[in-house]
Protein backbone atom coordinates (compact mmCIF):
# COMPACT_ATOMS: atom_id res chain seq x y z
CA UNK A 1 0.00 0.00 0.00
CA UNK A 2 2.37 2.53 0.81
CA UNK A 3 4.58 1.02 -1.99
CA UNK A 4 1.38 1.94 -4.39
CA UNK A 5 1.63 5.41 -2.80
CA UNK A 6 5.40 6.12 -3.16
CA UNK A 7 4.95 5.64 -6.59
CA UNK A 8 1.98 7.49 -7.49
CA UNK A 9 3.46 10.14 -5.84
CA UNK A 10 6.98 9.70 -7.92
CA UNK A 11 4.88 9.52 -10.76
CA UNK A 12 2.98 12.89 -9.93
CA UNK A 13 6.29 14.64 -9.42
CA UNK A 14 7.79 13.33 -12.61
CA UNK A 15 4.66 14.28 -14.61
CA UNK A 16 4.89 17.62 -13.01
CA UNK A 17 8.48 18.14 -13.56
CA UNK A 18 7.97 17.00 -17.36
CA UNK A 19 5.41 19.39 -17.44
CA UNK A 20 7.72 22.12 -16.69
CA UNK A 21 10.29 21.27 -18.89
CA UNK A 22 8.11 21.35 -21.60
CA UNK A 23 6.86 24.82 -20.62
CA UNK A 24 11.01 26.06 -20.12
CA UNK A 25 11.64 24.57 -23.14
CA UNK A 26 8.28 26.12 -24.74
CA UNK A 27 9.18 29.28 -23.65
CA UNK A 28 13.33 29.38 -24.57
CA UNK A 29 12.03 28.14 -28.19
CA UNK A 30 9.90 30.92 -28.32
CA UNK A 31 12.35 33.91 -26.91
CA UNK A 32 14.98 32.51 -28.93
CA UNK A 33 12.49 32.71 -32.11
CA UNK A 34 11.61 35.88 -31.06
CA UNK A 35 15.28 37.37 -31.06
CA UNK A 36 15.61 35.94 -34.47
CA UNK A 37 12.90 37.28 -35.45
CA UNK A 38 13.73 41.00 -33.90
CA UNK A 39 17.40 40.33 -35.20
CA UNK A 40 16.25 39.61 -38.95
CA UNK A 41 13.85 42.68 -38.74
CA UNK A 42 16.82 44.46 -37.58
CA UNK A 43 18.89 43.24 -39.97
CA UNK A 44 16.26 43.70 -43.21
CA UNK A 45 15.66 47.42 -41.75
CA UNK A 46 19.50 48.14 -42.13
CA UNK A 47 19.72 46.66 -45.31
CA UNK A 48 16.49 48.25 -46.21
CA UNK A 49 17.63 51.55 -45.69
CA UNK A 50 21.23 51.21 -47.41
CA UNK A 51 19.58 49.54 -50.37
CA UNK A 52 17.15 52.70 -50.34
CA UNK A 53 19.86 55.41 -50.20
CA UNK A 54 21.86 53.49 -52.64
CA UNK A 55 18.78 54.26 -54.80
CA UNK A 56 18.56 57.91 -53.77
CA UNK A 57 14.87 57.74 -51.70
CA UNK A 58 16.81 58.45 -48.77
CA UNK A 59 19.51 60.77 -50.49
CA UNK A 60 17.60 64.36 -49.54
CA UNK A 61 20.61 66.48 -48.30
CA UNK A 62 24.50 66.48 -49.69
CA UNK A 63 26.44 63.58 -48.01
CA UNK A 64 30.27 63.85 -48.22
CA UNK A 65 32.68 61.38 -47.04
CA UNK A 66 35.91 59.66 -48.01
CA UNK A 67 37.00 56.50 -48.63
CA UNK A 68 38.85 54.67 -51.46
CA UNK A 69 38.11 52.96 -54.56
CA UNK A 70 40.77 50.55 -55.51
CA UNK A 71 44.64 52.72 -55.27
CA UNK A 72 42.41 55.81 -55.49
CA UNK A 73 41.32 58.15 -52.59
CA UNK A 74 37.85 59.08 -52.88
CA UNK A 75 35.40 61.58 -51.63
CA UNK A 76 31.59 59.66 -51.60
CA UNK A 77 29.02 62.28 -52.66
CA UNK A 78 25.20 61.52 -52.45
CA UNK A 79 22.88 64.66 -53.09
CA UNK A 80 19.45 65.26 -55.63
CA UNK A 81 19.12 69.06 -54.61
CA UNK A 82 20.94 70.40 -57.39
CA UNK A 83 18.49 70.49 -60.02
CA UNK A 84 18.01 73.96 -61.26
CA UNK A 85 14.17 73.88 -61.78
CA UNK A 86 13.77 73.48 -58.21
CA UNK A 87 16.16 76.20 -57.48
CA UNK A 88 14.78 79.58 -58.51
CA UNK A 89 11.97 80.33 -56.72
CA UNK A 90 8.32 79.80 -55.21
CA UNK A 91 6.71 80.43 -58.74
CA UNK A 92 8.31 77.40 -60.73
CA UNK A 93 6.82 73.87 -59.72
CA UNK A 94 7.44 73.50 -56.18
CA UNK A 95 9.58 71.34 -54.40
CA UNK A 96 8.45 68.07 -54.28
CA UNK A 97 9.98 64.33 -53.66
CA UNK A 98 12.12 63.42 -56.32
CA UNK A 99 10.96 59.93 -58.64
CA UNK A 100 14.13 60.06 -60.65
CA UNK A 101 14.41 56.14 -60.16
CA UNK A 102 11.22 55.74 -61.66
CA UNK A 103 12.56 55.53 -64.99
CA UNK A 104 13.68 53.83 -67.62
CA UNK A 105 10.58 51.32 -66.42
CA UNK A 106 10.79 47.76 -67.31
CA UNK A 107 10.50 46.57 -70.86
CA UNK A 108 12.46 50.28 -72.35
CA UNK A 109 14.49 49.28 -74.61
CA UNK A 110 18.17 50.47 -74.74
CA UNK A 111 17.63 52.46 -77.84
CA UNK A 112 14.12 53.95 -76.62
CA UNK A 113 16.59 54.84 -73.52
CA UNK A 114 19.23 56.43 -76.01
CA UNK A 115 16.43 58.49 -76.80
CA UNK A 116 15.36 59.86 -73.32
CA UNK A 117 18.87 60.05 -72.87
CA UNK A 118 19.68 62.40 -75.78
CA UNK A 119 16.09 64.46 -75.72
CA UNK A 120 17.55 65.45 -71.83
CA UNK A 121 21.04 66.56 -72.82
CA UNK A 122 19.46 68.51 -75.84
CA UNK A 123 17.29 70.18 -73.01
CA UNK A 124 20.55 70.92 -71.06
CA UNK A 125 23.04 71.77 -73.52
CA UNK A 126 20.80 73.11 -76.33
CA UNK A 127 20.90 72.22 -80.23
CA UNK A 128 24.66 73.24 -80.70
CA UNK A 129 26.51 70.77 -78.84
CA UNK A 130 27.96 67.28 -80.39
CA UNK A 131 25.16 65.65 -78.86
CA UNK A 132 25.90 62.06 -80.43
CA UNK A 133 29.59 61.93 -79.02
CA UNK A 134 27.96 62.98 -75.54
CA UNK A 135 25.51 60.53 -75.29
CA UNK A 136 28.39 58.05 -76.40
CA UNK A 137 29.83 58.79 -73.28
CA UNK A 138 26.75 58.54 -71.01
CA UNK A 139 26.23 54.80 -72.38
CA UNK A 140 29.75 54.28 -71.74
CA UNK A 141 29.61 55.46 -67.94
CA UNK A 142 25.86 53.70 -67.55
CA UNK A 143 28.04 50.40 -68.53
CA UNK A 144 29.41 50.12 -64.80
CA UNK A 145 30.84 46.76 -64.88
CA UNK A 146 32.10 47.00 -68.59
CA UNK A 147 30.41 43.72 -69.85
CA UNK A 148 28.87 45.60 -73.11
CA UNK A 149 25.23 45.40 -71.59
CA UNK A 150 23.67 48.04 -69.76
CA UNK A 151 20.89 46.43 -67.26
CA UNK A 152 17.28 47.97 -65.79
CA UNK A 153 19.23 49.04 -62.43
CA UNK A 154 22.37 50.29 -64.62
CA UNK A 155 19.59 52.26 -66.55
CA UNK A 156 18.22 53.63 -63.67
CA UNK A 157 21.50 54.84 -62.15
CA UNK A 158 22.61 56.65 -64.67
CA UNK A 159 19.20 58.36 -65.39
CA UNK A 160 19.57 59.79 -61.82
CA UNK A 161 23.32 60.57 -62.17
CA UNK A 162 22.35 62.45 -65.36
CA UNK A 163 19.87 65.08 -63.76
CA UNK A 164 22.89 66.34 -61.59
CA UNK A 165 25.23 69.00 -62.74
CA UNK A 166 28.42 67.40 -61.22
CA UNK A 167 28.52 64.66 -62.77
CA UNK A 168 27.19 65.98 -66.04
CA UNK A 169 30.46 68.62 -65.79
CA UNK A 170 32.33 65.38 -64.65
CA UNK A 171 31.63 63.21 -67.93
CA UNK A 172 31.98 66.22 -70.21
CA UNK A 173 35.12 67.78 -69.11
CA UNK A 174 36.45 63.97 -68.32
CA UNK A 175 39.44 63.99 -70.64
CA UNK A 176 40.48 67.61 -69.08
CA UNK A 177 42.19 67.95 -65.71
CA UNK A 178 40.59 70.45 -63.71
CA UNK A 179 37.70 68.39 -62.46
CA UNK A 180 37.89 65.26 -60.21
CA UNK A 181 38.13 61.81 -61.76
CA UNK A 182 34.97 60.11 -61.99
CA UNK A 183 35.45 56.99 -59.99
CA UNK A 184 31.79 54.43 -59.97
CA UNK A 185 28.67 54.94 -58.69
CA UNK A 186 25.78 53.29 -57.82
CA UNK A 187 22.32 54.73 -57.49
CA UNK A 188 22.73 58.75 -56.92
CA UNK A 189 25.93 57.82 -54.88
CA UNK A 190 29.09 58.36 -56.45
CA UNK A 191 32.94 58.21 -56.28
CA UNK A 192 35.41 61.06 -57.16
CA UNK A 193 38.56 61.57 -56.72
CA UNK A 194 39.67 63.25 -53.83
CA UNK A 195 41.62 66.31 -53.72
CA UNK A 196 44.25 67.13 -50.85
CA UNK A 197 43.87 71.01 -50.34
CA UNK A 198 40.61 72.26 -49.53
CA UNK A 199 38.91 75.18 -49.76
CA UNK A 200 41.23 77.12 -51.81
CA UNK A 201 42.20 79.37 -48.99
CA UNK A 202 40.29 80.69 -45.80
CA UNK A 203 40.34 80.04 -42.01
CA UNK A 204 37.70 77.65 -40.06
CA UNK A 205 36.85 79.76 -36.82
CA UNK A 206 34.58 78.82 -34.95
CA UNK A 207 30.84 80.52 -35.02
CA UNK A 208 31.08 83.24 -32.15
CA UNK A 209 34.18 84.47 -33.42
CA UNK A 210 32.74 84.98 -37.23
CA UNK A 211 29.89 87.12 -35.64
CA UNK A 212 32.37 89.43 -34.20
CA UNK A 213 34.91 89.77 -36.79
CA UNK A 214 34.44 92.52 -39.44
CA UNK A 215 34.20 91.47 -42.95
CA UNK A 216 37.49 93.61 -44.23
CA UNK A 217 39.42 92.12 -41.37
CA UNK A 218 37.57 88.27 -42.34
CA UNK A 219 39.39 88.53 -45.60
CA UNK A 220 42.36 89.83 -45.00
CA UNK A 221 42.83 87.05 -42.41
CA UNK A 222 41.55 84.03 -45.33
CA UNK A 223 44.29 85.09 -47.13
CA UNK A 224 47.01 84.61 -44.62
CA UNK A 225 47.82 80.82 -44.53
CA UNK A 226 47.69 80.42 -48.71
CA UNK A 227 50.55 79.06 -50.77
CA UNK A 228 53.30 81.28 -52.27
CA UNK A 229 52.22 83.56 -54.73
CA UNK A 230 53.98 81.43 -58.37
CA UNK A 231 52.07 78.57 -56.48
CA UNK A 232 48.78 80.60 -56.64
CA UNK A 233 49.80 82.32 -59.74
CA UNK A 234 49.43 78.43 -61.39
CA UNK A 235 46.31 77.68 -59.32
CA UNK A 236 44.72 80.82 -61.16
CA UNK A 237 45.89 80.00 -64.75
CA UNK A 238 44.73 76.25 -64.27
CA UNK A 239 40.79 78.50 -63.10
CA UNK A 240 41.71 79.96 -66.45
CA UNK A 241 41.53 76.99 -68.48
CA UNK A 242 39.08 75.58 -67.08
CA UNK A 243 36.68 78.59 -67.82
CA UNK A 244 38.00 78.16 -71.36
CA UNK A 245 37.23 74.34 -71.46
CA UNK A 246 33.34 75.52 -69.87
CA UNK A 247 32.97 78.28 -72.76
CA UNK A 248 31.93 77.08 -76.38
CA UNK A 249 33.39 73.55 -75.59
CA UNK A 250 32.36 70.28 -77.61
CA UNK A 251 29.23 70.04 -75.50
CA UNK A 252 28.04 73.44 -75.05
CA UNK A 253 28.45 76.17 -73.19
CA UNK A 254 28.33 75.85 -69.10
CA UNK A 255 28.07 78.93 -66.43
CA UNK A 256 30.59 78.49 -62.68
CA UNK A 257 27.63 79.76 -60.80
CA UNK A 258 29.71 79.77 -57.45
CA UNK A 259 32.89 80.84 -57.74
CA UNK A 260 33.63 80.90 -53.45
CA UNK A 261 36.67 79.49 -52.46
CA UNK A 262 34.94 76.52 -50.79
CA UNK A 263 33.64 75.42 -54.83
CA UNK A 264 37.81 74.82 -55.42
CA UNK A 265 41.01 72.96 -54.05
CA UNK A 266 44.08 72.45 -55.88
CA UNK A 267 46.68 69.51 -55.64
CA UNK A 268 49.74 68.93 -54.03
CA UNK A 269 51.31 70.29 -57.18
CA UNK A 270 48.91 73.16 -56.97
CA UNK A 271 46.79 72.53 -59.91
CA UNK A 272 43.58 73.49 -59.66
CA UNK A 273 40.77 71.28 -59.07
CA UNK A 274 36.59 72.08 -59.07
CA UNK A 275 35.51 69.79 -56.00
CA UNK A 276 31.60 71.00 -55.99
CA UNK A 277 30.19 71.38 -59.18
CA UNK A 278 26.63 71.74 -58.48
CA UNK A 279 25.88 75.39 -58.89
CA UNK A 280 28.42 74.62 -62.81
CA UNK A 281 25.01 74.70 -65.04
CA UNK A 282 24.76 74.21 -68.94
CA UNK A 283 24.31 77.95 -70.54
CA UNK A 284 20.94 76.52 -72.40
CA UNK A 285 19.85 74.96 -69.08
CA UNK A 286 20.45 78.22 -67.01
CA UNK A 287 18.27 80.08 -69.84
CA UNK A 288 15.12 78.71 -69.94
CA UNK A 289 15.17 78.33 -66.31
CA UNK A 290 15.78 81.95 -65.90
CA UNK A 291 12.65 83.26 -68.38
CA UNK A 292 10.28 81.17 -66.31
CA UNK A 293 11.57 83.21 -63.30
CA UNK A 294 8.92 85.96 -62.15
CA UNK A 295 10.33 88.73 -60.63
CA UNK A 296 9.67 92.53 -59.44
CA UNK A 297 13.27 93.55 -59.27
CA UNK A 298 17.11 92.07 -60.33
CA UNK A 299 17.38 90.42 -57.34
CA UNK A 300 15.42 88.10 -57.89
CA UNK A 301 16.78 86.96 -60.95
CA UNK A 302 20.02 85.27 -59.15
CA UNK A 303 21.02 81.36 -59.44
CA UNK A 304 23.51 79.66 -57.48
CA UNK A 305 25.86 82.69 -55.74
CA UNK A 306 27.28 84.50 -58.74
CA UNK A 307 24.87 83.86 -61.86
CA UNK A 308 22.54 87.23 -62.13
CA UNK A 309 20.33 88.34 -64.79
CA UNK A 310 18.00 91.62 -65.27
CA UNK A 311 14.33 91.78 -64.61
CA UNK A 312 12.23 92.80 -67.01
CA UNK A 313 9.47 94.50 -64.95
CA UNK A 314 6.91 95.48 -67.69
CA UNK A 315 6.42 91.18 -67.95
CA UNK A 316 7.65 90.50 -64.39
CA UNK A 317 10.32 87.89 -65.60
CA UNK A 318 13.79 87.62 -65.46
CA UNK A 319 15.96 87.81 -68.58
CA UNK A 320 17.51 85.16 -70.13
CA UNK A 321 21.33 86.15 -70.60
CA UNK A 322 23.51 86.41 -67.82
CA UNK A 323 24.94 89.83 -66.66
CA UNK A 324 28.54 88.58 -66.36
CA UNK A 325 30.44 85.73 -68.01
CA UNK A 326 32.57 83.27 -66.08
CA UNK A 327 35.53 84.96 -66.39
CA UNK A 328 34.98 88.45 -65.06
CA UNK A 329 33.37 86.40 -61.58
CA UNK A 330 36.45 84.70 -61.57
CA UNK A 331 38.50 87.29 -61.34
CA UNK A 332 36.04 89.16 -59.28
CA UNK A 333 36.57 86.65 -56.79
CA UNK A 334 39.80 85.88 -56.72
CA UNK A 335 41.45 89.16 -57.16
CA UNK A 336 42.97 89.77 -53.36
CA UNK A 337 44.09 85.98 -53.41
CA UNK A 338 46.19 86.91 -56.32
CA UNK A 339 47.73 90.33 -55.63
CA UNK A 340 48.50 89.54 -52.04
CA UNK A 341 52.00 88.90 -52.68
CA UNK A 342 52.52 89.95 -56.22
CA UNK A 343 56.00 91.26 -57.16
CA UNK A 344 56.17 94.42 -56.77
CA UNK A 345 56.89 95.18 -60.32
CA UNK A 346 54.18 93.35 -61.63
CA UNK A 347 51.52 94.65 -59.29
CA UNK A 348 50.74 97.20 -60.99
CA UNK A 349 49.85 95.53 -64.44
CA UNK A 350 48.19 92.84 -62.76
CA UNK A 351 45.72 95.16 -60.46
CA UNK A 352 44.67 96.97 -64.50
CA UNK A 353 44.23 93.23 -66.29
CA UNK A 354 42.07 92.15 -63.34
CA UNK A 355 40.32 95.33 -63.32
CA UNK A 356 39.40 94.93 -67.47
CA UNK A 357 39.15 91.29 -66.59
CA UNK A 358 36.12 92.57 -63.93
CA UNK A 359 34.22 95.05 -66.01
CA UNK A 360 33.53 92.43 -68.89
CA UNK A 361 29.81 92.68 -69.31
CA UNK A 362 27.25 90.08 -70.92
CA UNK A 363 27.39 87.27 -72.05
CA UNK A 364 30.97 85.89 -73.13
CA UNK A 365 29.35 85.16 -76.98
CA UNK A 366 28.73 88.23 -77.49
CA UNK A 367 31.91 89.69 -76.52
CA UNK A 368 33.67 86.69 -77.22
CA UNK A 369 37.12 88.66 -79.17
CA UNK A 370 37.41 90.55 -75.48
CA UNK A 371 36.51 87.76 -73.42
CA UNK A 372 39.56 85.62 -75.13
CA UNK A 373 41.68 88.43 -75.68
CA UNK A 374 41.93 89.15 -71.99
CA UNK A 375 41.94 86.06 -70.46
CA UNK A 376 44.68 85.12 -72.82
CA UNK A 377 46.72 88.35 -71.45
CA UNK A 378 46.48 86.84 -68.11
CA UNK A 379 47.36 83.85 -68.63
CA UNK A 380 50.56 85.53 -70.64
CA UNK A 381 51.61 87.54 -68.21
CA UNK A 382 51.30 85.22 -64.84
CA UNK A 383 53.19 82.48 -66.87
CA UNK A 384 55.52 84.60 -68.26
CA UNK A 385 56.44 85.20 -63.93
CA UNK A 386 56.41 81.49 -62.93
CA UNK A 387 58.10 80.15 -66.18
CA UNK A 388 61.33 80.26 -64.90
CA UNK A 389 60.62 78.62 -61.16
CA UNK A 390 60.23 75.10 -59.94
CA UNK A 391 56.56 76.25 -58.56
CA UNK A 392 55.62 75.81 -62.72
């Protein structure tokens, strides 16, 4: 009898202690599927999120940061707020979320896309431009992997890449070397070289001390710590080519429509380099933006820093042609960087060149003997200084 008891008992506590193990073991299967299933969510987020800004939904402010790309140092870009419709003012379509990867859609063919392709760049860089060579390139760069195909998402890249001005300036002016190489990209993010010196000259103070610092003091201090003057003599001259590679070049015209020191560097054999090209917009682009502008007075016909029209008040829009050409902004600009230091000999001639070089007016086509004539002196007499020195 109490045998009978013992065991019912044993059994009782073994049925209960089963019991529990089940429920332990119940309950670690389902925390441990439960951090699985948190850690996968997790994980699917993350990757949800780089895939996304790899596509450009996520890409709504300029992201800069280095890294490399093979032997090259790069600088990573990522930005969609460059497009000059959505620039000028309240009265143009308004701001809105960009769909660039919305097209080519499935099914385009490649030459249907040739044809989006070249009806954009004629929209950008107008009827005169070699149009056929440029959109040669384009189909080259869209090729990312070089395997002579161009696929849907290779498509869709490069339609995005296209409706930026960088890297339009970067596959047009590829062969020159004033801009930064072109590295690889993938959805709206891309690789370019990176250049050492950065801006071209200026301090970094901190924010109280900018408030309380006049401006004429400001600049005279930016142009303290700046390389010797045949060093910047050469960084000017390469800005000098560089405007003459933007004016009437194989693939248009194009306008530097922010000409601050922060828009240049140069390298550590001080040639110059244009590391933001965003505000560097095609002529034809710039122009039919501009005559959709309303306005009451000139300044509201202004793109970028530098790029100013008129307004025409009787039709309250601005005017198409810009009141200053590249060059005379450029030397607007950069004229204390580059008589700080001047020989003394030379200062003199320089200060009058830069001072023609400033009152250029218009358009550079229609005063395009002057325009070349001086920028051609400059370049004369700064070389004719530096020749002679290592800094060349």
């Amino acid at each position: 009898m109490a045998r009978g008891l013992f065991s019912r008992a044993w059994l009782s506590k073994t049925y209960h202690f089963q019991a529990r193990l089940s429920y332990i073991r119940v309950k670690y299967l389902f925390l441990t599927w439960l951090a699985v299933f948190v850690s996968s969510w997790v994980v699917y987020v993350q990757y949800s999120t780089y895939s996304e800004l790899c596509r450009g939904r996520e890409c709504k402010s300029i992201i800069v940061y280095t890294g490399s790309w093979g032997d090259h140092d790069g600088v990573i870009k990522c930005h969609l707020t460059d497009i000059l419709h959505y620039e000028l003012g309240d009265e143009l379509e308004p701001k809105k979320e960009v769909a660039l990867f919305d097209k080519p859609t499935r099914g385009t063919s490649v030459e249907k896309f040739k044809e989006m392709v070249a009806s954009h760049l004629k929209a950008k860089v107008g009827e005169q431009a070699n149009l056929s060579s440029l959109v040669g390139l384009i189909f080259s760069l869209a090729d990312s992997n070089k395997d002579g195909h161009i696929s849907l998402p290779e498509a869709k890249s490069t339609w995005a890449l296209l409706q930026l001005n960088e890297v339009l300036l970067a596959v047009v002016l590829q062969d020159r070397e004033h801009t930064p190489r072109l590295l690889g990209f993938c959805g709206d993010l891309y690789v370019v070289e990176r250049v050492p010196h950065t801006p071209l000259y200026g301090l970094s103070l901190p924010w109280p001390m900018e408030l309380w610092i006049p401006t004429g003091m400001r600049r005279n201090m930016d142009q303290w710590f700046t390389p010797s003057w045949p060093r910047k003599a050469k960084i000017f001259i390469g800005l000098l080519e560089l405007i003459e590679d933007i004016f009437h070049g194989t693939f248009g015209s194009f306008l530097m429509c922010d000409m601050r020191a922060s828009t240049f560097g140069y390298t550590n054999r001080h040639d110059l380099r244009l590391v933001d090209g965003r505000r560097v917009v095609a002529e034809e682009a710039f122009k039919q933006a501009m005559i959709l502008q309303r306005c009451e007075d000139d300044k509201d016909c202004v793109y970028g820093v530098d790029c100013r029209t008129s307004c025409n008040r009787a039709e309250h829009r601005c005017n198409a042609e810009v009141a200053q050409p590249n060059l005379a902004r450029a030397c607007g600009a950069l004229k204390d960087y580059l008589l700080r230091g001047a020989p003394v000999h030379l200062q003199k001639e320089l200060d009058k060149q830069l001072f023609a070089c400033m009152a250029l007016k218009g358009s550079a086509e229609q005063m395009e003997m002057e325009h070349s004539l001086i920028l051609n002196n400059l370049k004369t007499l700064l070389w004719k200084q530096i020749s002679h020195t290592n800094d060349s």
